[in-house]
PDB file of N, CA and C in Angstrom:
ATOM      1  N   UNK A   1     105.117 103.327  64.877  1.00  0.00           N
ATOM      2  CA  UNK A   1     104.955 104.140  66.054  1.00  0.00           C
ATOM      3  C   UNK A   1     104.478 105.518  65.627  1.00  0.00           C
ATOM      4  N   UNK A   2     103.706 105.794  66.607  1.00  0.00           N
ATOM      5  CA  UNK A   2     103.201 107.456  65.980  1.00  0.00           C
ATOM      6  C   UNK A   2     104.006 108.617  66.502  1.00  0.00           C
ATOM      7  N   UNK A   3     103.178 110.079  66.429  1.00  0.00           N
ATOM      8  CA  UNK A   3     104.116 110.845  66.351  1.00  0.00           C
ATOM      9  C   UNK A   3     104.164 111.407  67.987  1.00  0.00           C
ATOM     10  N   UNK A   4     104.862 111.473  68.705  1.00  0.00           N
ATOM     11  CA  UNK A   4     105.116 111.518  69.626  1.00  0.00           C
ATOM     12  C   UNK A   4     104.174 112.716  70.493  1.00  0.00           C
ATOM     13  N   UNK A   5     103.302 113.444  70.929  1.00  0.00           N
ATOM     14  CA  UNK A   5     103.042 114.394  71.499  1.00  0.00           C
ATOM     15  C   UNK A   5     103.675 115.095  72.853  1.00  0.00           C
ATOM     16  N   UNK A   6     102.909 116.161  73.141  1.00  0.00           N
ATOM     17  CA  UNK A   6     103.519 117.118  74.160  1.00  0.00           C
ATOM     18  C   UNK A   6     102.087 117.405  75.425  1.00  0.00           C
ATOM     19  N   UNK A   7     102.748 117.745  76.420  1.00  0.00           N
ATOM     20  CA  UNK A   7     101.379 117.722  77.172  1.00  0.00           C
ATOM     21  C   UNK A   7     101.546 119.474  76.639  1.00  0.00           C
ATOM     22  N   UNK A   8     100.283 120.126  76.498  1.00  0.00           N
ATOM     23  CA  UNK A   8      99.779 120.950  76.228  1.00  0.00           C
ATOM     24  C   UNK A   8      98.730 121.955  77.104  1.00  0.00           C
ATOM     25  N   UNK A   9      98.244 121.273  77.625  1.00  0.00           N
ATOM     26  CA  UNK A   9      97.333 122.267  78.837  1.00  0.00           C
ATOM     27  C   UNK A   9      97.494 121.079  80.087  1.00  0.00           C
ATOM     28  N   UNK A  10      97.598 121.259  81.397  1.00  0.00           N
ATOM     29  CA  UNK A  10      97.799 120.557  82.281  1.00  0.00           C
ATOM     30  C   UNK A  10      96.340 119.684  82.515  1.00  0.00           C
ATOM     31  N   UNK A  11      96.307 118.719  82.379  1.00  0.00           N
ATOM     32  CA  UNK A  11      94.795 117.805  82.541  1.00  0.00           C
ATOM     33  C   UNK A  11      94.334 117.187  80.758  1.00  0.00           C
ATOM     34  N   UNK A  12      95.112 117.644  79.728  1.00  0.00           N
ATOM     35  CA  UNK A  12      94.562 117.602  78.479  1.00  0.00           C
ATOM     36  C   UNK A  12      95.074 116.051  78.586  1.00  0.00           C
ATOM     37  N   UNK A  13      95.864 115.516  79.213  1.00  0.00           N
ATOM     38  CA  UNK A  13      96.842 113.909  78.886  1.00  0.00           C
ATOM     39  C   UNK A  13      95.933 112.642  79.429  1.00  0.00           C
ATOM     40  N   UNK A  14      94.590 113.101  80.132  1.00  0.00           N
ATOM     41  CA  UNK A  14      94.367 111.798  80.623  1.00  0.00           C
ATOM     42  C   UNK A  14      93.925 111.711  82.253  1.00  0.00           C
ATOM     43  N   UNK A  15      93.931 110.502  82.894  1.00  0.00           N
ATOM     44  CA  UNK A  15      93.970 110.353  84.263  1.00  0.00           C
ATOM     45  C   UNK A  15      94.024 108.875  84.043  1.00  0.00           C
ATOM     46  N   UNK A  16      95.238 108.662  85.680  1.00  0.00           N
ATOM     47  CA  UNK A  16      95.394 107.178  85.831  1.00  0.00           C
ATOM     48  C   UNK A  16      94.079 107.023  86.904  1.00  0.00           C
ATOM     49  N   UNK A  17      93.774 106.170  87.529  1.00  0.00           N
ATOM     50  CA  UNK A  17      92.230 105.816  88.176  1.00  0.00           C
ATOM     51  C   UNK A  17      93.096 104.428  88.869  1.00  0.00           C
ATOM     52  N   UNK A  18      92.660 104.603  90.227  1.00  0.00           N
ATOM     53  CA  UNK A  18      92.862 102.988  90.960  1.00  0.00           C
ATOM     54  C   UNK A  18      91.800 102.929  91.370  1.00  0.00           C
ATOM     55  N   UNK A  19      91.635 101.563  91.072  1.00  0.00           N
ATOM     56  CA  UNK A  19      90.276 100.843  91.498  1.00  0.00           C
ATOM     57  C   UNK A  19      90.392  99.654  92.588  1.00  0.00           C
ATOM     58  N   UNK A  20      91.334  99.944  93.492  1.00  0.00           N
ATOM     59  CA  UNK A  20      91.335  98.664  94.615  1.00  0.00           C
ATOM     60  C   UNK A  20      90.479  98.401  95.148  1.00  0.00           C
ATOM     61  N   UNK A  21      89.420  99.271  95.688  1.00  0.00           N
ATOM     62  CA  UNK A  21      88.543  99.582  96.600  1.00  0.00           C
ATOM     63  C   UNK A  21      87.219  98.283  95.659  1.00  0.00           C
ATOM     64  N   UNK A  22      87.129  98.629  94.481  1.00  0.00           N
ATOM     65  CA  UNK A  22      86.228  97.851  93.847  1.00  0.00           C
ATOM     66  C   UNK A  22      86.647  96.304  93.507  1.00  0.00           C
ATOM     67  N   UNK A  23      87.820  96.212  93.408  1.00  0.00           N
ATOM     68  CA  UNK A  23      88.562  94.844  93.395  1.00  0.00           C
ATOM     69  C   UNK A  23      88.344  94.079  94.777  1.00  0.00           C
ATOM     70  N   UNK A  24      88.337  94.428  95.557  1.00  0.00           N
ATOM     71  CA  UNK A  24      88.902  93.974  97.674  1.00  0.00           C
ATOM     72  C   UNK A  24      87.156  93.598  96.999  1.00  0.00           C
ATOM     73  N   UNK A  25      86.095  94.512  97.154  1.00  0.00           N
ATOM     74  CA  UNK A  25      84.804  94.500  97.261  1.00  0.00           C
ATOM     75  C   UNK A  25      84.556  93.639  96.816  1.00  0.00           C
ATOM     76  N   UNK A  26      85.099  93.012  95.289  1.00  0.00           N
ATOM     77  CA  UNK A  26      84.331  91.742  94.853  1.00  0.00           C
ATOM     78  C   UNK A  26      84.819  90.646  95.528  1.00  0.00           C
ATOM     79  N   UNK A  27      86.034  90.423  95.816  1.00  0.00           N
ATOM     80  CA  UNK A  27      86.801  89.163  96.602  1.00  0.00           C
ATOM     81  C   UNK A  27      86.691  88.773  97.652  1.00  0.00           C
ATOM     82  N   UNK A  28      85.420  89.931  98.250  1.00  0.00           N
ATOM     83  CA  UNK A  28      85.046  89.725 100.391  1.00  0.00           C
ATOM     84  C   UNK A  28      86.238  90.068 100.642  1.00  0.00           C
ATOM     85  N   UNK A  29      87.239  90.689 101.044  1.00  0.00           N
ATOM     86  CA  UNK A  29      88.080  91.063 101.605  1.00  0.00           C
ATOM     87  C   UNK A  29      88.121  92.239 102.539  1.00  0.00           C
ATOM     88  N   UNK A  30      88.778  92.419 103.151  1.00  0.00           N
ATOM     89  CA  UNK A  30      88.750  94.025 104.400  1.00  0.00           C
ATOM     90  C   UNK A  30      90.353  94.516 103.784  1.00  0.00           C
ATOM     91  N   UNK A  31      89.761  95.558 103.804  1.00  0.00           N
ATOM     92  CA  UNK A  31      91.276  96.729 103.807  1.00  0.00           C
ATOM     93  C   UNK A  31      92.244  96.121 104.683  1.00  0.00           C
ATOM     94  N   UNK A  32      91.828  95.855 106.206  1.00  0.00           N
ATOM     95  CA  UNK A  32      93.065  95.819 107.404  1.00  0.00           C
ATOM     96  C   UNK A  32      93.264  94.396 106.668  1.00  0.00           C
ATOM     97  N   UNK A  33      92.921  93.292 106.624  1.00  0.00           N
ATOM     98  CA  UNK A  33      93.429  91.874 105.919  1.00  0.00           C
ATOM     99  C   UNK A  33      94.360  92.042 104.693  1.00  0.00           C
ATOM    100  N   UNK A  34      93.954  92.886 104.225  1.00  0.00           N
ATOM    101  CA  UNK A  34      94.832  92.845 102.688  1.00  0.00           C
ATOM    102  C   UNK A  34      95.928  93.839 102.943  1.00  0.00           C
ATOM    103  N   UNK A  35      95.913  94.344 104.255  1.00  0.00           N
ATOM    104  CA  UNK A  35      97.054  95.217 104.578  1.00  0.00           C
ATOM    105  C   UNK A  35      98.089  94.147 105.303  1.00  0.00           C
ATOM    106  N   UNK A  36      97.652  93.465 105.890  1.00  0.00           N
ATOM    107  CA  UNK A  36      98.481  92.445 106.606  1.00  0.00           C
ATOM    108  C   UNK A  36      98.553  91.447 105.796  1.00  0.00           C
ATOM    109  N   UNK A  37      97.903  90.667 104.736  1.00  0.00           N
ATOM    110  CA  UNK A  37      98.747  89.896 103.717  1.00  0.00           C
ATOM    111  C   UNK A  37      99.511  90.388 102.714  1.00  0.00           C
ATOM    112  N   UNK A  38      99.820  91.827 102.457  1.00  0.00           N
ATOM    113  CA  UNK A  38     100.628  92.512 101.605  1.00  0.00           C
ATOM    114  C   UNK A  38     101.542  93.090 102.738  1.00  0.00           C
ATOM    115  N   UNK A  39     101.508  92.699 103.786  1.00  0.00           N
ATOM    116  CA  UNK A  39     103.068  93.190 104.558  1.00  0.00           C
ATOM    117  C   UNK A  39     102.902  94.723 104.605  1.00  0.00           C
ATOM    118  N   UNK A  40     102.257  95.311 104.777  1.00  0.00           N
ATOM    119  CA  UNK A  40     101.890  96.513 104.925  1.00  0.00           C
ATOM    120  C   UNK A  40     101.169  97.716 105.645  1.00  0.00           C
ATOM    121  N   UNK A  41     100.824  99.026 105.728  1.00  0.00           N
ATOM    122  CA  UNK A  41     100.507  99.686 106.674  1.00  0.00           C
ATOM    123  C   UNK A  41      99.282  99.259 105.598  1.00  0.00           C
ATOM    124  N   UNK A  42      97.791  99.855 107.269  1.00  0.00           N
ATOM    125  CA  UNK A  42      96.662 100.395 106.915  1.00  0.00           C
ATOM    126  C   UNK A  42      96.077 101.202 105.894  1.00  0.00           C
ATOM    127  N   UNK A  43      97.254 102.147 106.046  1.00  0.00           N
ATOM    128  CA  UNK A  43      97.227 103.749 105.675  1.00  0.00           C
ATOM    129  C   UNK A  43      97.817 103.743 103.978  1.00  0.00           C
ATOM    130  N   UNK A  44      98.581 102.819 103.883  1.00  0.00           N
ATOM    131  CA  UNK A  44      99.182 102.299 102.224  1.00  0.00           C
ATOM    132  C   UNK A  44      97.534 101.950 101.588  1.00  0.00           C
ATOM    133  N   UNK A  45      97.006 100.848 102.466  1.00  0.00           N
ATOM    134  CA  UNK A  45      95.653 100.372 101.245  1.00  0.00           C
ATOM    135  C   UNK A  45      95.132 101.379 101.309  1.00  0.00           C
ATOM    136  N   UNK A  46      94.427 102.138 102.407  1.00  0.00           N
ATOM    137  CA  UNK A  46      94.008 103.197 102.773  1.00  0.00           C
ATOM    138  C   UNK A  46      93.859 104.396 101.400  1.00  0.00           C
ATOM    139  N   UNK A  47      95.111 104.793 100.775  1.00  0.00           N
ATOM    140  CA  UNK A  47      95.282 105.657 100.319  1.00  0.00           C
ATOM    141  C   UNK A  47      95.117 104.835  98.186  1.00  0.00           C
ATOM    142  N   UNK A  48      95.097 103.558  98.699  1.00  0.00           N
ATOM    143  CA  UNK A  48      95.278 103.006  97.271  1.00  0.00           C
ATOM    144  C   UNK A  48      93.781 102.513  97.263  1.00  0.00           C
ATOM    145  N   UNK A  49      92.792 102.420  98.189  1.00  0.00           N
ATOM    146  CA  UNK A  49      91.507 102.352  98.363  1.00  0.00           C
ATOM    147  C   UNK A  49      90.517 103.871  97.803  1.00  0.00           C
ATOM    148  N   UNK A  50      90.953 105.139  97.999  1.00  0.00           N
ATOM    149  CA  UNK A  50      90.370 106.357  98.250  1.00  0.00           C
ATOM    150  C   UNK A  50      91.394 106.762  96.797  1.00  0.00           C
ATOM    151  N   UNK A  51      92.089 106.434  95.950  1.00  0.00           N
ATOM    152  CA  UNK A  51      92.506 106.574  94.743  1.00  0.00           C
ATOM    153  C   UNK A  51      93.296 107.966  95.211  1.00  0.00           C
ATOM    154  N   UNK A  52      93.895 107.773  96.070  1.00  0.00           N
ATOM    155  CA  UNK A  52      94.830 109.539  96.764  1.00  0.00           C
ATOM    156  C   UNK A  52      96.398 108.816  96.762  1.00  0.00           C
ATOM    157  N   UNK A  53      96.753 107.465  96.078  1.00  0.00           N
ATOM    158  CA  UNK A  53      97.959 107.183  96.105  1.00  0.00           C
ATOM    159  C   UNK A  53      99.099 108.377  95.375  1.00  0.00           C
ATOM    160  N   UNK A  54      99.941 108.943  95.496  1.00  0.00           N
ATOM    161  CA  UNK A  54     101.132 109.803  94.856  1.00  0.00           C
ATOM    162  C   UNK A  54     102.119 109.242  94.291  1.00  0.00           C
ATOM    163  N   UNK A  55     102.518 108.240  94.852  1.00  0.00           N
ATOM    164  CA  UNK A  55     103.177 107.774  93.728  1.00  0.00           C
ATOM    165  C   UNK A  55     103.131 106.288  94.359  1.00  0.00           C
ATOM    166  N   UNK A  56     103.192 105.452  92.812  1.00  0.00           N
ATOM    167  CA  UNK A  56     102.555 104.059  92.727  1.00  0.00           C
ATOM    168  C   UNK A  56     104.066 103.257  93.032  1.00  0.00           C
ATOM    169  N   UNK A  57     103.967 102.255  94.072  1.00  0.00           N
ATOM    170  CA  UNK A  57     105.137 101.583  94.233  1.00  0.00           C
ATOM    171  C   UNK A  57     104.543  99.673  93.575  1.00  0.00           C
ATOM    172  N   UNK A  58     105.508  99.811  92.704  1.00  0.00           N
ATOM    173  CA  UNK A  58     105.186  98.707  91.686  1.00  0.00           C
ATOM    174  C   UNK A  58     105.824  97.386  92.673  1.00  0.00           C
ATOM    175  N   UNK A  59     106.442  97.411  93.991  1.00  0.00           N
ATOM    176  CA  UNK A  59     106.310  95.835  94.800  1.00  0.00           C
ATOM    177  C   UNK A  59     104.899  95.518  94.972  1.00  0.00           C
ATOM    178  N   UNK A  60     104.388  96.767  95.693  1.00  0.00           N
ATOM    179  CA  UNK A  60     103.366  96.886  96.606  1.00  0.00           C
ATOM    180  C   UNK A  60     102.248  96.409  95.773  1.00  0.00           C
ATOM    181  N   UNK A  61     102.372  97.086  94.720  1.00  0.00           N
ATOM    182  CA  UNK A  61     101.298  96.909  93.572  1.00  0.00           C
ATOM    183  C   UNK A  61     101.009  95.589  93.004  1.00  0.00           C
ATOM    184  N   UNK A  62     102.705  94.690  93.109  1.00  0.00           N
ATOM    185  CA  UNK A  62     103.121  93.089  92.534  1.00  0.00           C
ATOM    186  C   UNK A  62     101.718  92.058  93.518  1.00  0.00           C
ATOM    187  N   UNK A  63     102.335  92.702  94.632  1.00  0.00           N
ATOM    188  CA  UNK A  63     101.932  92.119  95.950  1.00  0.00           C
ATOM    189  C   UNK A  63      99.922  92.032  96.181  1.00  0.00           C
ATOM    190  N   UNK A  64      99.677  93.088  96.140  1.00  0.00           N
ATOM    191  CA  UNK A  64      97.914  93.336  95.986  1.00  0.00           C
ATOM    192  C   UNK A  64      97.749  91.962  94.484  1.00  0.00           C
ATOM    193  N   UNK A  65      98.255  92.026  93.623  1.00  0.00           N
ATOM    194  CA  UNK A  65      97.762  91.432  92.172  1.00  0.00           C
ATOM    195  C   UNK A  65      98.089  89.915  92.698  1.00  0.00           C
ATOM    196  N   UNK A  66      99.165  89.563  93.681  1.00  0.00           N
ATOM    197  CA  UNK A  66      99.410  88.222  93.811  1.00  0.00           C
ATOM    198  C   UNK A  66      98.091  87.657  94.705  1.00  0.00           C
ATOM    199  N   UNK A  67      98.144  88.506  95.978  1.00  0.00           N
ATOM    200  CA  UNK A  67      96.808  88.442  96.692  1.00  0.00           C
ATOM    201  C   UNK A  67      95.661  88.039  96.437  1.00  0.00           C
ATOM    202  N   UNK A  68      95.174  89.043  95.478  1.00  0.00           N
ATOM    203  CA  UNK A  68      94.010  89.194  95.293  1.00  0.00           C
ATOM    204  C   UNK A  68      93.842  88.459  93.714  1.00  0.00           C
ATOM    205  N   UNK A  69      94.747  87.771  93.261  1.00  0.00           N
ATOM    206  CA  UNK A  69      94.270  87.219  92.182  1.00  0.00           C
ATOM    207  C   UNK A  69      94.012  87.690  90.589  1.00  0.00           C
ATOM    208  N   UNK A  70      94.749  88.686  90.950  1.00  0.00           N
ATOM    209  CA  UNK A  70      93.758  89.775  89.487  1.00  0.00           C
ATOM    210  C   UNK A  70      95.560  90.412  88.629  1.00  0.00           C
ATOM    211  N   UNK A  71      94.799  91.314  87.187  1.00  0.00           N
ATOM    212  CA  UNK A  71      95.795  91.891  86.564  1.00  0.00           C
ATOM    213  C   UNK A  71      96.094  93.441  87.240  1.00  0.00           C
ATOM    214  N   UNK A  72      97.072  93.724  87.131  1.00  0.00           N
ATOM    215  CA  UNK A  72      97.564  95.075  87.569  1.00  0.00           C
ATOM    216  C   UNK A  72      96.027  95.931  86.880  1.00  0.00           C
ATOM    217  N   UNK A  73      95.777  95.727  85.372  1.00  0.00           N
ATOM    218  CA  UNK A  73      94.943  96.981  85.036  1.00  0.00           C
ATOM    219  C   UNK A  73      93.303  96.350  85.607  1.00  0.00           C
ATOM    220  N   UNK A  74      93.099  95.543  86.238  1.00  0.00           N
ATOM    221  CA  UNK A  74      91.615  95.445  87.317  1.00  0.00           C
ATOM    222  C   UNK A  74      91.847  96.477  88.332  1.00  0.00           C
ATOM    223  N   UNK A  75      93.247  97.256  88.696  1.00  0.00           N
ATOM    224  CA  UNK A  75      93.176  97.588  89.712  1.00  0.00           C
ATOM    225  C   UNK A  75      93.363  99.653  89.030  1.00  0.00           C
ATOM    226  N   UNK A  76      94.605  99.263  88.515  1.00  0.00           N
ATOM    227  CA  UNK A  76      95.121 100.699  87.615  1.00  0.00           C
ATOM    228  C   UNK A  76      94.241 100.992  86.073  1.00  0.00           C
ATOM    229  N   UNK A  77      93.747 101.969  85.954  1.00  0.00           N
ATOM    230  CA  UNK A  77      93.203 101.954  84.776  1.00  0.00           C
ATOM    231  C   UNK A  77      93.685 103.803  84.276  1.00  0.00           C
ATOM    232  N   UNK A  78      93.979 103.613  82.784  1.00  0.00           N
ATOM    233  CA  UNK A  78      94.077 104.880  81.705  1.00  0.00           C
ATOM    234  C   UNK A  78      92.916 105.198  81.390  1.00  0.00           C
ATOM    235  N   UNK A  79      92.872 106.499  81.869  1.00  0.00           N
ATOM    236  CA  UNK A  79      91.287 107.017  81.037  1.00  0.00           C
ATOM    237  C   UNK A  79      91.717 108.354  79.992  1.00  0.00           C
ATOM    238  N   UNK A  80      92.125 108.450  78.608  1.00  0.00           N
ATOM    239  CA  UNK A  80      92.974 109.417  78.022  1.00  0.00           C
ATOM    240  C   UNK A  80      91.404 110.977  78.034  1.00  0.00           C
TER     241      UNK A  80
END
């Protein structure tokens, strides 16, 4: 294991990136459909579509990957 770091300037650590919007797109799917087979508001894909989610709820997240067929990181991606 390496040596552990510190965040150092605010933005120096990275960015997480959701990519639902490009996932739904390849599968033919609509936002309002994948809101109603994930048991969910509009305004949830909505915000996980436009990458403005605040904080990531890992059911919700279970739920899109069961759906739609895919791995959590097709949808979440690390860009350091």
């Amino acid at each position: 294991m390496g040596e552990l770091r510190s965040v150092v300037n605010l933005g120096s650590y990275g960015k997480v990136s959701i990519h639902l919007k490009e996932v739904i797109e390849q599968r033919g799917i609509t936002r309002y459909r994948l809101a109603k087979l994930a048991d969910t508001r509009f305004e949830v894909v909505e915000k996980w579509c436009s990458n403005t989610v605040e904080r990531i709820d890992s059911d919700v997240l279970a739920r899109f990957c069961y759906i739609l067929d895919c791995q959590i990181t097709d949808i979440i991606r690390y860009t350091p």
